[in-house]
C-alpha atoms as a PDB file:
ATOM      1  CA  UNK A   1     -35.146 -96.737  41.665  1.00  0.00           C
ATOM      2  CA  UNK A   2     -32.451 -93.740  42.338  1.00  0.00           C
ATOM      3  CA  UNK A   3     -28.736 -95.465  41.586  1.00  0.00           C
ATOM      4  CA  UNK A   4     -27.814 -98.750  40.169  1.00  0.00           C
ATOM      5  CA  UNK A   5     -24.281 -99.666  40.434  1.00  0.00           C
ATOM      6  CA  UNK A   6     -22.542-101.756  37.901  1.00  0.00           C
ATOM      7  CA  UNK A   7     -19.089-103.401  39.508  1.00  0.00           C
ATOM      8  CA  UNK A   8     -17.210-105.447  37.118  1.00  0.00           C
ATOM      9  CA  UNK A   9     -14.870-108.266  38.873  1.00  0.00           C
ATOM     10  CA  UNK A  10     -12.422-110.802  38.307  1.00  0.00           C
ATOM     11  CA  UNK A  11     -10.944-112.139  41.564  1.00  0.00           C
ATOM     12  CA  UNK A  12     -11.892-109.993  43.847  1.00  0.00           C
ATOM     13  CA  UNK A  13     -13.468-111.591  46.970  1.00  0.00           C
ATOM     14  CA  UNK A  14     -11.409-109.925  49.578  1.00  0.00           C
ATOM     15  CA  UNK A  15     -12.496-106.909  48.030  1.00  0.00           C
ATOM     16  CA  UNK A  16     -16.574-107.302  48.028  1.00  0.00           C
ATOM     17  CA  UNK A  17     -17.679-107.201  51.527  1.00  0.00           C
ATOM     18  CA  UNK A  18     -16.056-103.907  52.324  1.00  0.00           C
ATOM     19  CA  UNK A  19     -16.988-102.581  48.806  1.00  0.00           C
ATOM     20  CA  UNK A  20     -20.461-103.607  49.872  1.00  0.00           C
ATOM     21  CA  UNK A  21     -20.399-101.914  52.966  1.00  0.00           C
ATOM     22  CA  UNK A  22     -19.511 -98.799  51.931  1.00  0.00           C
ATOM     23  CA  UNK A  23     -22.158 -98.185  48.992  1.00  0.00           C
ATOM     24  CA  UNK A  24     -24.933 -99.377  51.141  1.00  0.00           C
ATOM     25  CA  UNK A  25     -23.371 -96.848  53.750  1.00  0.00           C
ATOM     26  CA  UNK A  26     -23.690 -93.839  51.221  1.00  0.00           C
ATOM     27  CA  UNK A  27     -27.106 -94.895  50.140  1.00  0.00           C
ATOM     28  CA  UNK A  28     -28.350 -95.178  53.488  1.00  0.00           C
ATOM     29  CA  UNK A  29     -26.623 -91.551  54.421  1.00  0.00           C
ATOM     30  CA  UNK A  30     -28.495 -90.178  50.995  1.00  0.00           C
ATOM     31  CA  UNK A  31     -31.659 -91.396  51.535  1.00  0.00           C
ATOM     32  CA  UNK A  32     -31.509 -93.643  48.140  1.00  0.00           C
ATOM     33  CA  UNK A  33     -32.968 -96.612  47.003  1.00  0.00           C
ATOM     34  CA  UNK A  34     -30.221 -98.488  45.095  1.00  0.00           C
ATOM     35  CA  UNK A  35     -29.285-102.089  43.504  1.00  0.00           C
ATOM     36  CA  UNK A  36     -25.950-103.832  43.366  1.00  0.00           C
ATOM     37  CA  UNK A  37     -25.065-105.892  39.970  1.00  0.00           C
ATOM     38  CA  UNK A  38     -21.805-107.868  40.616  1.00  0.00           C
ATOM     39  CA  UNK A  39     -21.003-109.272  37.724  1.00  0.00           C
ATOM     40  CA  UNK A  40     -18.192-112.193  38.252  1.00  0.00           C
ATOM     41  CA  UNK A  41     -16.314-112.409  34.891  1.00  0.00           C
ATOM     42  CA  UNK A  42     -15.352-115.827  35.248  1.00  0.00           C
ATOM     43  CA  UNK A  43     -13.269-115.485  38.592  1.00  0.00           C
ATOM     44  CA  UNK A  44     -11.321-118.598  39.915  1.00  0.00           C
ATOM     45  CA  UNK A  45     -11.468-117.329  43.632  1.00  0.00           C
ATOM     46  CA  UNK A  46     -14.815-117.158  46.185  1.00  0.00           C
ATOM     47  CA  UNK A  47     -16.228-113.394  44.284  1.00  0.00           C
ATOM     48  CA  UNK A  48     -19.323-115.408  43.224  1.00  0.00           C
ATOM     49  CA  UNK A  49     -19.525-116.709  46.542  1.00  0.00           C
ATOM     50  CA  UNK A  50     -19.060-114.192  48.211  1.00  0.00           C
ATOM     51  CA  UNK A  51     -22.071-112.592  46.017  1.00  0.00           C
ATOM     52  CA  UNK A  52     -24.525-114.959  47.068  1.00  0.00           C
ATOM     53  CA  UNK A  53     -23.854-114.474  50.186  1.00  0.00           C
ATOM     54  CA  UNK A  54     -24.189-110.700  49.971  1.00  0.00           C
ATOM     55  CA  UNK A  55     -27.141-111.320  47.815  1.00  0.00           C
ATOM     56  CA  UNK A  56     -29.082-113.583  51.244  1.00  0.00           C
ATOM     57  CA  UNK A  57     -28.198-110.502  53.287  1.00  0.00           C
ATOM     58  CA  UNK A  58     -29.075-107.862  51.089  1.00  0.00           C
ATOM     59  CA  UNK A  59     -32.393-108.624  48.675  1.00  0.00           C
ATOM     60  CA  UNK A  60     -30.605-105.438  46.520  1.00  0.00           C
ATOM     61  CA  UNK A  61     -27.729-107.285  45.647  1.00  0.00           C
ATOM     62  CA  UNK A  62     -27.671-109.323  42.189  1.00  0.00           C
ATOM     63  CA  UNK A  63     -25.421-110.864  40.641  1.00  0.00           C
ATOM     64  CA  UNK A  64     -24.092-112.289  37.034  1.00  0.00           C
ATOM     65  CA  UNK A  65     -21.367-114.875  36.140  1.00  0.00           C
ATOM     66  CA  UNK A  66     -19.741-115.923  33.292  1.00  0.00           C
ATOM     67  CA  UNK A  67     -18.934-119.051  32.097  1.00  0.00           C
ATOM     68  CA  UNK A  68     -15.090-117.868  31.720  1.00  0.00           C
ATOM     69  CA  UNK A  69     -13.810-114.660  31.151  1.00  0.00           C
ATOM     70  CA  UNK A  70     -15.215-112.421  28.562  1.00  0.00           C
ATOM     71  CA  UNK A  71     -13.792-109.042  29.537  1.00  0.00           C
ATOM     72  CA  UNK A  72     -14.845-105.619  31.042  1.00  0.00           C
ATOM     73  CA  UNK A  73     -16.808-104.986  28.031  1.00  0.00           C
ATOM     74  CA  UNK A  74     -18.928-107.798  28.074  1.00  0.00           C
ATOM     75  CA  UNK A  75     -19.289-107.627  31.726  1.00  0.00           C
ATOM     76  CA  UNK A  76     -20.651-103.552  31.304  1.00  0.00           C
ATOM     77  CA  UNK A  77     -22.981-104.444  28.715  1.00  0.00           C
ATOM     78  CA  UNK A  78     -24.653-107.301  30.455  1.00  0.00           C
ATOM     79  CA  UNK A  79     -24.668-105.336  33.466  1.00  0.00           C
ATOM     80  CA  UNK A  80     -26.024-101.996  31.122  1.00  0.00           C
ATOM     81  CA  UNK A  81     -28.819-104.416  29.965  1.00  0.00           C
ATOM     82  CA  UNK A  82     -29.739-104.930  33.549  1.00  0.00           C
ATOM     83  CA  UNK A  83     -29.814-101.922  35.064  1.00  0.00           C
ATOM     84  CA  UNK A  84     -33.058-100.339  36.410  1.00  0.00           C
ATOM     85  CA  UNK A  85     -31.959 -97.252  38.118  1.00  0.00           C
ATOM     86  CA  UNK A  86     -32.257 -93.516  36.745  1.00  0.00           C
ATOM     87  CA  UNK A  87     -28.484 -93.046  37.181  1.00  0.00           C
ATOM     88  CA  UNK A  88     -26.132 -95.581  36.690  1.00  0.00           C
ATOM     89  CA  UNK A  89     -22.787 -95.647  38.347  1.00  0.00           C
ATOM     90  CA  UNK A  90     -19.703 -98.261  37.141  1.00  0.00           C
ATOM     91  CA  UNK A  91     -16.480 -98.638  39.744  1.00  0.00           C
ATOM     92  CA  UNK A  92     -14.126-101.065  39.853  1.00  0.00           C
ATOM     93  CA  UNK A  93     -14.091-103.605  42.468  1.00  0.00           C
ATOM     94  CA  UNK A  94     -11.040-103.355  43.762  1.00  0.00           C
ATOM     95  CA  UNK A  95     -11.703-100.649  46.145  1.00  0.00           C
ATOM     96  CA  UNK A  96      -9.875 -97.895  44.281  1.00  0.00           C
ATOM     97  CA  UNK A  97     -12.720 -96.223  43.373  1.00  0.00           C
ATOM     98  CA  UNK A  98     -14.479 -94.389  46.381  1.00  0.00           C
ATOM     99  CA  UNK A  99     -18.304 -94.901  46.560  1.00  0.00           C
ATOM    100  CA  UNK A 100     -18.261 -91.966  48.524  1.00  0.00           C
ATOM    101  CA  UNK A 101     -17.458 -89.661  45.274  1.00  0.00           C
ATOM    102  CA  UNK A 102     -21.308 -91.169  44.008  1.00  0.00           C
ATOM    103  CA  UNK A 103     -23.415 -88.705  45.705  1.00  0.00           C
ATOM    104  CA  UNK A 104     -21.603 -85.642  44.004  1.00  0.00           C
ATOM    105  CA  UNK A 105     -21.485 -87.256  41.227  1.00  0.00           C
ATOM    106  CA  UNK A 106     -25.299 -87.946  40.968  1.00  0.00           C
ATOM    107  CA  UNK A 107     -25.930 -84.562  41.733  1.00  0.00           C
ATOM    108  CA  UNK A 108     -23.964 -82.979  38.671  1.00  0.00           C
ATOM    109  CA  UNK A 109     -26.173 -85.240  36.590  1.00  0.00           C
ATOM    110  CA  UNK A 110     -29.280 -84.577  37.895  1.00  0.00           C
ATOM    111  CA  UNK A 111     -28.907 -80.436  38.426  1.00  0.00           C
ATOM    112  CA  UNK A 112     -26.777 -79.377  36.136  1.00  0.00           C
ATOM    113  CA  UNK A 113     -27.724 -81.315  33.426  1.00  0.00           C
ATOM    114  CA  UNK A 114     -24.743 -83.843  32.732  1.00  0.00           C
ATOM    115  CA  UNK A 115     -25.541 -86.932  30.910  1.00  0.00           C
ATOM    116  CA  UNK A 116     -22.374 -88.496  31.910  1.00  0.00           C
ATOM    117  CA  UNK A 117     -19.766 -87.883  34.603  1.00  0.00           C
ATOM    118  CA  UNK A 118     -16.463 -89.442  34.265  1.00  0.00           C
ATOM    119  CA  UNK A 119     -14.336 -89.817  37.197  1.00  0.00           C
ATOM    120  CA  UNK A 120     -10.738 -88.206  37.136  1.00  0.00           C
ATOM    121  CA  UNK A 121      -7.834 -89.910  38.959  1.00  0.00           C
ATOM    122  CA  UNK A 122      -6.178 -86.500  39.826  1.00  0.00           C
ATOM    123  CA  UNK A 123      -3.516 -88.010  42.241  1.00  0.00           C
ATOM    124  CA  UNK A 124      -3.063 -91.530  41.450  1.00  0.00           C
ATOM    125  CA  UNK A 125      -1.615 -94.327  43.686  1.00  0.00           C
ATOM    126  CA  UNK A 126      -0.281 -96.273  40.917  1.00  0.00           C
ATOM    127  CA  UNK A 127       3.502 -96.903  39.789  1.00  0.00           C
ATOM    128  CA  UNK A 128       4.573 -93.565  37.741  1.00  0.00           C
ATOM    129  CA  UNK A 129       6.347 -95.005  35.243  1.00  0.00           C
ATOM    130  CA  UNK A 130       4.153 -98.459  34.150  1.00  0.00           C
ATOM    131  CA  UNK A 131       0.834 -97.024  34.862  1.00  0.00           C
ATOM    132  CA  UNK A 132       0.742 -92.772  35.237  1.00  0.00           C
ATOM    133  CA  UNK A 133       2.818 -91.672  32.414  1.00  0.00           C
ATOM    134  CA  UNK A 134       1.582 -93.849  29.656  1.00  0.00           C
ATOM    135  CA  UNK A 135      -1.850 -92.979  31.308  1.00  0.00           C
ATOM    136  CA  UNK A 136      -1.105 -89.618  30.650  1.00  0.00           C
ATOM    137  CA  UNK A 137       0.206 -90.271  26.796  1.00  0.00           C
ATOM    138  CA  UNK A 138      -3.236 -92.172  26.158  1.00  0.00           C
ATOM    139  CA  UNK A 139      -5.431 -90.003  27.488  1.00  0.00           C
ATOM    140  CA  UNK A 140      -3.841 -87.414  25.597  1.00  0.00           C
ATOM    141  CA  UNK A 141      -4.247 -89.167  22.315  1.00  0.00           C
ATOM    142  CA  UNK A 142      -7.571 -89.816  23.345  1.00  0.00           C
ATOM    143  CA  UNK A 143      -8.435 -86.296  23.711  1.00  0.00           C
ATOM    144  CA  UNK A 144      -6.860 -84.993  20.627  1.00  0.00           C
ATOM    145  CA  UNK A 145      -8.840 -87.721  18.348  1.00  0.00           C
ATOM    146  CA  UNK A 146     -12.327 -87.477  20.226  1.00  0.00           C
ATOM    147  CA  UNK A 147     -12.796 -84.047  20.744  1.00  0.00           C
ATOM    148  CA  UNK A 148     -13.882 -84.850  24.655  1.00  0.00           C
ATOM    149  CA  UNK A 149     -11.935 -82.720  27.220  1.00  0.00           C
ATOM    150  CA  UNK A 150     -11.696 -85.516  29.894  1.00  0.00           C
ATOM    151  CA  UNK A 151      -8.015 -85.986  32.130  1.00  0.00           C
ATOM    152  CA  UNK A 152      -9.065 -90.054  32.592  1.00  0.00           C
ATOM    153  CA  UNK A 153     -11.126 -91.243  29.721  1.00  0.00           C
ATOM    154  CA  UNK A 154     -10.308 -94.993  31.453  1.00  0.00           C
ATOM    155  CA  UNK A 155     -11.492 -94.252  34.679  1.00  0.00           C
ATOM    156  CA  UNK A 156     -13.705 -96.683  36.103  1.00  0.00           C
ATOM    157  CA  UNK A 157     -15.884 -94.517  38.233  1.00  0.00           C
ATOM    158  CA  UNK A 158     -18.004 -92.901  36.307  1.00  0.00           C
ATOM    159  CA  UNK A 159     -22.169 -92.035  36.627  1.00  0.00           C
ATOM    160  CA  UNK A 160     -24.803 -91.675  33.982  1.00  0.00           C
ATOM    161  CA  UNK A 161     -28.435 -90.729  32.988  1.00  0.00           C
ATOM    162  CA  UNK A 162     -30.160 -94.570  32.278  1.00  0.00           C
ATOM    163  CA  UNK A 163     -30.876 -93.688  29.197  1.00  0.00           C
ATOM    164  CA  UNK A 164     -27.457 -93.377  28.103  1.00  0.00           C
ATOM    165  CA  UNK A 165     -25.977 -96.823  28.529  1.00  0.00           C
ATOM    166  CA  UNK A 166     -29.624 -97.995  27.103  1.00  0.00           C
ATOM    167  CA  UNK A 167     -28.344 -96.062  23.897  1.00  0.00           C
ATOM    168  CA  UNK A 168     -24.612 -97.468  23.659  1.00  0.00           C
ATOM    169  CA  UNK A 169     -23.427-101.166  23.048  1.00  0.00           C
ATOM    170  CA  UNK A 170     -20.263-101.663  24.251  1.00  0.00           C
ATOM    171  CA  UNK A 171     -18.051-104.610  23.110  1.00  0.00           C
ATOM    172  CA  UNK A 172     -14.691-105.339  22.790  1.00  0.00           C
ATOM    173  CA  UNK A 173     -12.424-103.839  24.818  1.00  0.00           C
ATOM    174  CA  UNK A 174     -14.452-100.525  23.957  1.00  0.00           C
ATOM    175  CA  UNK A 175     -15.278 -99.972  27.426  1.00  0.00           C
ATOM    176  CA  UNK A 176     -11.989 -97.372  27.603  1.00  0.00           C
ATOM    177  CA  UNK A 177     -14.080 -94.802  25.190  1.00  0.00           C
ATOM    178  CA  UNK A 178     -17.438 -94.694  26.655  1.00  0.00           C
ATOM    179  CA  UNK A 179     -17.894 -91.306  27.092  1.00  0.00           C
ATOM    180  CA  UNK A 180     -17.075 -91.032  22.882  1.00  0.00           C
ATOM    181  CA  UNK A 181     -19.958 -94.083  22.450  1.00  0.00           C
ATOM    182  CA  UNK A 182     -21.950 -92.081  24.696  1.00  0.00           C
ATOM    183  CA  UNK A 183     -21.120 -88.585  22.049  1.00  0.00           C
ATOM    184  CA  UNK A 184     -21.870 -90.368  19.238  1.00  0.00           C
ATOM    185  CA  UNK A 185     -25.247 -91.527  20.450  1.00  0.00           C
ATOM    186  CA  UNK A 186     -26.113 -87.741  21.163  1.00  0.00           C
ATOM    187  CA  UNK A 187     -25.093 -87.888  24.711  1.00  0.00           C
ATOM    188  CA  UNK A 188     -23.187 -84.781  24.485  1.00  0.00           C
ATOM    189  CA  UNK A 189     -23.677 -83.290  28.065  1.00  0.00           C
ATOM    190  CA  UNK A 190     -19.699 -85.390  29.320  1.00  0.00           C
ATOM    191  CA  UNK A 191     -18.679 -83.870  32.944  1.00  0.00           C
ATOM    192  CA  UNK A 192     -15.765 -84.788  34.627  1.00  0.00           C
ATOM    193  CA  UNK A 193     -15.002 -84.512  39.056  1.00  0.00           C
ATOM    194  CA  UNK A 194     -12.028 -84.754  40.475  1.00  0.00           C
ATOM    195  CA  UNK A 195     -12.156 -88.297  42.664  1.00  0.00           C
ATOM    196  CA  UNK A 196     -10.353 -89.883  45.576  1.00  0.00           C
ATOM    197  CA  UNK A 197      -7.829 -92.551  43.837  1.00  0.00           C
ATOM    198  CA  UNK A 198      -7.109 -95.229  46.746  1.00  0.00           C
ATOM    199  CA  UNK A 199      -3.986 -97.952  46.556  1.00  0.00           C
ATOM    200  CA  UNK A 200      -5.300-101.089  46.206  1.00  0.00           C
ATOM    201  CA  UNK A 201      -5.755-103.186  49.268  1.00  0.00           C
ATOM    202  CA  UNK A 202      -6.044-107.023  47.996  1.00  0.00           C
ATOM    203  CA  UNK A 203      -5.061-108.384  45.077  1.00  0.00           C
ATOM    204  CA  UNK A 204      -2.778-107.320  41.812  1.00  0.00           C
ATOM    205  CA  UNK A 205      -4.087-105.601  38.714  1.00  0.00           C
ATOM    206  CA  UNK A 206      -5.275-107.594  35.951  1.00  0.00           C
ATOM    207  CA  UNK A 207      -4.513-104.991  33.252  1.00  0.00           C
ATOM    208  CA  UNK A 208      -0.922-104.803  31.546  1.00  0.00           C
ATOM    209  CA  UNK A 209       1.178-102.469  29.248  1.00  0.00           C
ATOM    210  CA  UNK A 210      -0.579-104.099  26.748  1.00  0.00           C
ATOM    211  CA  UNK A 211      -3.788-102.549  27.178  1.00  0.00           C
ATOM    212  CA  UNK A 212      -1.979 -99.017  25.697  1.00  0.00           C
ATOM    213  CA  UNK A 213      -1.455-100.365  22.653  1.00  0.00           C
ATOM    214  CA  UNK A 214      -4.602-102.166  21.962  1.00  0.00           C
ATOM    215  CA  UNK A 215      -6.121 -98.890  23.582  1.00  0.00           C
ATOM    216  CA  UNK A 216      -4.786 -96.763  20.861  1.00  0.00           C
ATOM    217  CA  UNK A 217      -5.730 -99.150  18.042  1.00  0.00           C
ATOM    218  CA  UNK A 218      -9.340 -99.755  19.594  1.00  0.00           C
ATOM    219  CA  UNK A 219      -9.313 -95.821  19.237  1.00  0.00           C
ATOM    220  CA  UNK A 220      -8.562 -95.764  15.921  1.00  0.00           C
ATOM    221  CA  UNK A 221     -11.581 -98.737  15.362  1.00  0.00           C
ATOM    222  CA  UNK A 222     -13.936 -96.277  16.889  1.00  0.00           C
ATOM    223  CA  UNK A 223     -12.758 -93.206  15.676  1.00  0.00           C
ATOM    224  CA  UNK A 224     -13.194 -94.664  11.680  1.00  0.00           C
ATOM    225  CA  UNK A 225     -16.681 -96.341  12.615  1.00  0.00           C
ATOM    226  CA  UNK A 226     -18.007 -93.278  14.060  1.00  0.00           C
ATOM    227  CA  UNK A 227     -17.084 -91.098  11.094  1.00  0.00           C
ATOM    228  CA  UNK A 228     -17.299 -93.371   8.059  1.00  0.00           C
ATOM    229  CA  UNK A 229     -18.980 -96.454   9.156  1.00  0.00           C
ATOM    230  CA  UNK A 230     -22.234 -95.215   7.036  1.00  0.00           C
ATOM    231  CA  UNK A 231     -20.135 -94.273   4.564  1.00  0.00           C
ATOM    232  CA  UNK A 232     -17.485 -96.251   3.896  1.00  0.00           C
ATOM    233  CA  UNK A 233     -17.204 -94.791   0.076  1.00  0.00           C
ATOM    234  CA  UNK A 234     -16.194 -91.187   1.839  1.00  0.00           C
ATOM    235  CA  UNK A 235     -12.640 -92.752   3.047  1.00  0.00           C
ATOM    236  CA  UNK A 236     -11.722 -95.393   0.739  1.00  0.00           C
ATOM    237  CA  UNK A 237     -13.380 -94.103  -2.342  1.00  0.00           C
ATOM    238  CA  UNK A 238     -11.497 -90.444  -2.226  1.00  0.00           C
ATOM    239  CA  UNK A 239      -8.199 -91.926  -1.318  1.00  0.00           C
ATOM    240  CA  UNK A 240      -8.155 -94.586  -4.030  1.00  0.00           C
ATOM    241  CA  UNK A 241      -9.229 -91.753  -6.208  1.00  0.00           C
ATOM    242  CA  UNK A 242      -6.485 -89.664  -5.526  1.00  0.00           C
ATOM    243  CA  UNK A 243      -3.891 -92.868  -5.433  1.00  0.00           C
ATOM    244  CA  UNK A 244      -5.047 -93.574  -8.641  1.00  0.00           C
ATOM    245  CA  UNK A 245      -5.166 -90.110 -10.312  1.00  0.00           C
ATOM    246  CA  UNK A 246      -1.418 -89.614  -8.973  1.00  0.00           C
ATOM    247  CA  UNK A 247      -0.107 -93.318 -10.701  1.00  0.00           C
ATOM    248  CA  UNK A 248      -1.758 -92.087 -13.629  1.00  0.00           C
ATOM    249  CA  UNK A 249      -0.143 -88.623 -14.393  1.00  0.00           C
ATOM    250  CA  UNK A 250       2.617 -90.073 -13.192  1.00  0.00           C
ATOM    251  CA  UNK A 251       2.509 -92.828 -15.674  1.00  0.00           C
ATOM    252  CA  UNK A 252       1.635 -90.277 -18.677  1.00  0.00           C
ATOM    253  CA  UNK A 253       4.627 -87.922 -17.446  1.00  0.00           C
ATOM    254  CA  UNK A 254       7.172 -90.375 -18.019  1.00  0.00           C
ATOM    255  CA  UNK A 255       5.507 -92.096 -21.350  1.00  0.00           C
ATOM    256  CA  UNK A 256       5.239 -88.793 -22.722  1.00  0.00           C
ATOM    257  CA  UNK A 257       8.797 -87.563 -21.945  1.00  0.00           C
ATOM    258  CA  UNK A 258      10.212 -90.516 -23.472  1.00  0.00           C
ATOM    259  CA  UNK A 259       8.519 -90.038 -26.468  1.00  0.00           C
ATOM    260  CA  UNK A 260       9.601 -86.458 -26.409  1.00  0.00           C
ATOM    261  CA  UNK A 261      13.294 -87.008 -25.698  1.00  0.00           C
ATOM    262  CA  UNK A 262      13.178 -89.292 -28.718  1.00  0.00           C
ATOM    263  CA  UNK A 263      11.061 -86.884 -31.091  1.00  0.00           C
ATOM    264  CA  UNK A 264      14.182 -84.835 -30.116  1.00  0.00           C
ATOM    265  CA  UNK A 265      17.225 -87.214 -30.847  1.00  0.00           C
ATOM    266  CA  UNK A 266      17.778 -86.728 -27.274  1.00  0.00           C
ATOM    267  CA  UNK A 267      19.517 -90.056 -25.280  1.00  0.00           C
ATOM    268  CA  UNK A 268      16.254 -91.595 -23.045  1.00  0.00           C
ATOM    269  CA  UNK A 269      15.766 -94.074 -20.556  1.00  0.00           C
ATOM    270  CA  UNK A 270      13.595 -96.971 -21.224  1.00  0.00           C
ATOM    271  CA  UNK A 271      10.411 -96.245 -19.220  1.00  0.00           C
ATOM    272  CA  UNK A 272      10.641-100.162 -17.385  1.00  0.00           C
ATOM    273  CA  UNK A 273      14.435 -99.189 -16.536  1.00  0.00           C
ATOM    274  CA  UNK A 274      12.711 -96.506 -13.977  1.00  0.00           C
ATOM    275  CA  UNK A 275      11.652 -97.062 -10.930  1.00  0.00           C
ATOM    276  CA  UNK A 276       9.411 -94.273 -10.886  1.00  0.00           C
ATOM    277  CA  UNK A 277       6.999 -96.250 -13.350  1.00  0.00           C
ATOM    278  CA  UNK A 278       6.662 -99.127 -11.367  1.00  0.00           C
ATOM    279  CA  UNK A 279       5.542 -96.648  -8.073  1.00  0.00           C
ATOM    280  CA  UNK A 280       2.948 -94.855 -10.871  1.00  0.00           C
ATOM    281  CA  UNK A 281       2.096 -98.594 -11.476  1.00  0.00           C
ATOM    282  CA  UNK A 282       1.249 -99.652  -7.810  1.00  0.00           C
ATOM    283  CA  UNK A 283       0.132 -96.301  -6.894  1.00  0.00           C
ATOM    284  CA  UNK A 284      -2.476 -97.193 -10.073  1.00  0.00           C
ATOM    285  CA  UNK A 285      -3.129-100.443  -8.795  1.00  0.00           C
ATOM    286  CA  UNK A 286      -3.771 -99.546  -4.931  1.00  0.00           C
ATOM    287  CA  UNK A 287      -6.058 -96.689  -5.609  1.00  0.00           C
ATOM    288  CA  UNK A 288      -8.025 -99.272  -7.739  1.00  0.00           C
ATOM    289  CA  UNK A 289      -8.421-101.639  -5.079  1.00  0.00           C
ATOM    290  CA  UNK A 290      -9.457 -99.114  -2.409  1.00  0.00           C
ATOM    291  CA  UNK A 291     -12.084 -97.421  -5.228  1.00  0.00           C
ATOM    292  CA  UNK A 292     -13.310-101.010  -5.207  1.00  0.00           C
ATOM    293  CA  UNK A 293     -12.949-101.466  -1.133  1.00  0.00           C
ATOM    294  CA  UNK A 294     -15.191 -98.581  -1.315  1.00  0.00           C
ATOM    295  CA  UNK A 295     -17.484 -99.783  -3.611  1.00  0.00           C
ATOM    296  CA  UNK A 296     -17.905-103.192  -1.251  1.00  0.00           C
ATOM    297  CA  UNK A 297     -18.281-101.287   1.939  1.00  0.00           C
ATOM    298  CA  UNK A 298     -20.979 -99.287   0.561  1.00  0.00           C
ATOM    299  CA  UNK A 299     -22.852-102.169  -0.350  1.00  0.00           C
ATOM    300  CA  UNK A 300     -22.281-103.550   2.676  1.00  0.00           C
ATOM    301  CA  UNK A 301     -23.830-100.629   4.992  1.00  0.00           C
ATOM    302  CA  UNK A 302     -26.652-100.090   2.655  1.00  0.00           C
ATOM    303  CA  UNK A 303     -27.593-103.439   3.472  1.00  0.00           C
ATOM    304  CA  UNK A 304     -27.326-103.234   7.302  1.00  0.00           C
ATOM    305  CA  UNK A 305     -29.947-103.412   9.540  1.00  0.00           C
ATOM    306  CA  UNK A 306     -28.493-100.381  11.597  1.00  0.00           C
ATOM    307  CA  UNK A 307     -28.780 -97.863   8.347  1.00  0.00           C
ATOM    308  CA  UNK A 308     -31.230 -96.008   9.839  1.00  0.00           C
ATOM    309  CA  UNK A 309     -30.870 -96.321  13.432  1.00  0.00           C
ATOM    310  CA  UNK A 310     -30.637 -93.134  14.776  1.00  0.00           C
ATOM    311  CA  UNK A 311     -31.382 -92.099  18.441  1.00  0.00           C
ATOM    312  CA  UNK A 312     -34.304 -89.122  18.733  1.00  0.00           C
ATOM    313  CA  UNK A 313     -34.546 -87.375  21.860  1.00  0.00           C
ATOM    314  CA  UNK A 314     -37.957 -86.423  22.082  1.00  0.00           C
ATOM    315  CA  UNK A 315     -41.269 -85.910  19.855  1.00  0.00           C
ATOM    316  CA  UNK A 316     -44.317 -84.001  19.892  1.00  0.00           C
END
């Protein structure tokens, strides 16, 4: 099979006929052979409907629904797990995203060697001060932390080689950072194309401000996984170590200039009368605990079934 597209939805049954339409339009116009995996993340409206009646008219449609609603992550990976094509494309539902960007898309994958192609919302139809500027602040973040040059690291439309989202397992709300899942899986080869950003036509948004801020600390998850998640020992181990090493010298400076000032005859403080002891103290104390937090998480991944999971590319 050529393309499999993976559409998330939540409420969205004005949207799925015309959505419909349009990929089986492109496909046709390509020459492709494709499948359609809806998958209805516990909607309230007619989407599921609606996707079994798509599904009677059009043997490539399938669908998947949730008992309630899980989230876009858990939609993606059930929809990941399903997928047959050799290039996978995600888009929102909401007719946004343009099938019509697919085809070049595909291409950049398939001749000049992308793994993944993320879409890029260059001129966006949203409101400029609760969705494009702290879109802008996020993905800049983003960038700076992952290392991956990308303008809309949250862009729904994006395309990718099947073996890629066989490789990743998103969860969460991690399904703002694929491409970096995709990097750290050895999916290095991350495109990006410019794509058509449409107002939406039915419906209201089911993402908040809220999603920034949970973005950013989701980021921070994956960005300490990725680097110390095998070793956990790395992190908490050298900062406790240098916690403690500062509360101690710290703790010896003031001892031993009380007992010089009074070797000397010279008026001293009391070391408990300083404050500065009791920082050397809890500086002490921290850098034990995260020695020992290290110690713990070490055990921890030595003993995890994922160890020594690594993806290989080939063999001869």
């Amino acid at each position: 099979m050529d393309i499999s597209f993976v559409i998330p939805l939540l409420n969205e049954s004005e949207s799925l006929p015309e959505l419909h339409q349009r990929i089986v339009a492109v496909a046709a116009s390509e020459g492709l052979s494709y499948e359609i995996l809806f998958i209805d993340d516990g909607s309230t409206d007619d989407s599921w409907d609606c996707i079994c009646k798509l599904s009677k008219s059009d043997p490539n449609v399938h669908g998947i629904r949730f008992r309630r609603n899980y989230g876009k992550s858990a939609a993606l990976y059930c929809g990941f797990a399903r997928a047959q094509g050799d290039i996978v494309v995600t888009m929102d539902a909401d007719l946004q995203d343009a099938p019509e960007e697919v085809p070049e898309m595909r291409r950049m994958i398939l001749e000049e060697g992308y793994d993944l192609v993320s879409g890029w919302k260059k001129h966006r139809k949203d409101n400029a001060l609760t969705k494009n500027l702290p879109s802008k602040l996020y993905n800049a973040t983003a960038r700076r932390i992952t290392g991956i040059r990308l303008h809309d690291m949250n862009c729904g439309l994006k395309a990718y080689r099947n073996e890629v989202v066989k490789n990743i397992e998103v969860y969460g709300e991690m399904h703002r950072y694929i491409p970096y899942l995709a990097k750290n899986a050895g999916f290095g080869r991350i495109g990006e194309k410019a794509v058509h950003h449409e107002k939406r036509k039915y419906g209201k948004s089911k993402f908040g401000l809220n999603r920034f801020v949970n973005g950013f600390l989701d980021l921070q998850s994956l960005w300490f996984l990725s680097t110390f998640g095998k070793k956990p020992m790395h992190f908490f181990g050298t900062t406790g170590l240098v916690m403690f090493l500062i509360g101690f010298v710290m703790t010896v400076w003031i001892i031993a200039a009380k007992l010089v000032h009074q070797a000397q005859g010279i008026k001293f403080r009391a070391v408990t009368d300083q404050p500065l002891f009791y920082l050397a103290l809890l500086a002490v104390v921290l850098g034990t605990v995260l020695f020992l937090a290290g110690l713990l998480g070490e055990m921890i991944a030595r003993s995890s079934v994922e160890r020594n999971h690594y993806n290989i590319k080939e063999e001869l």
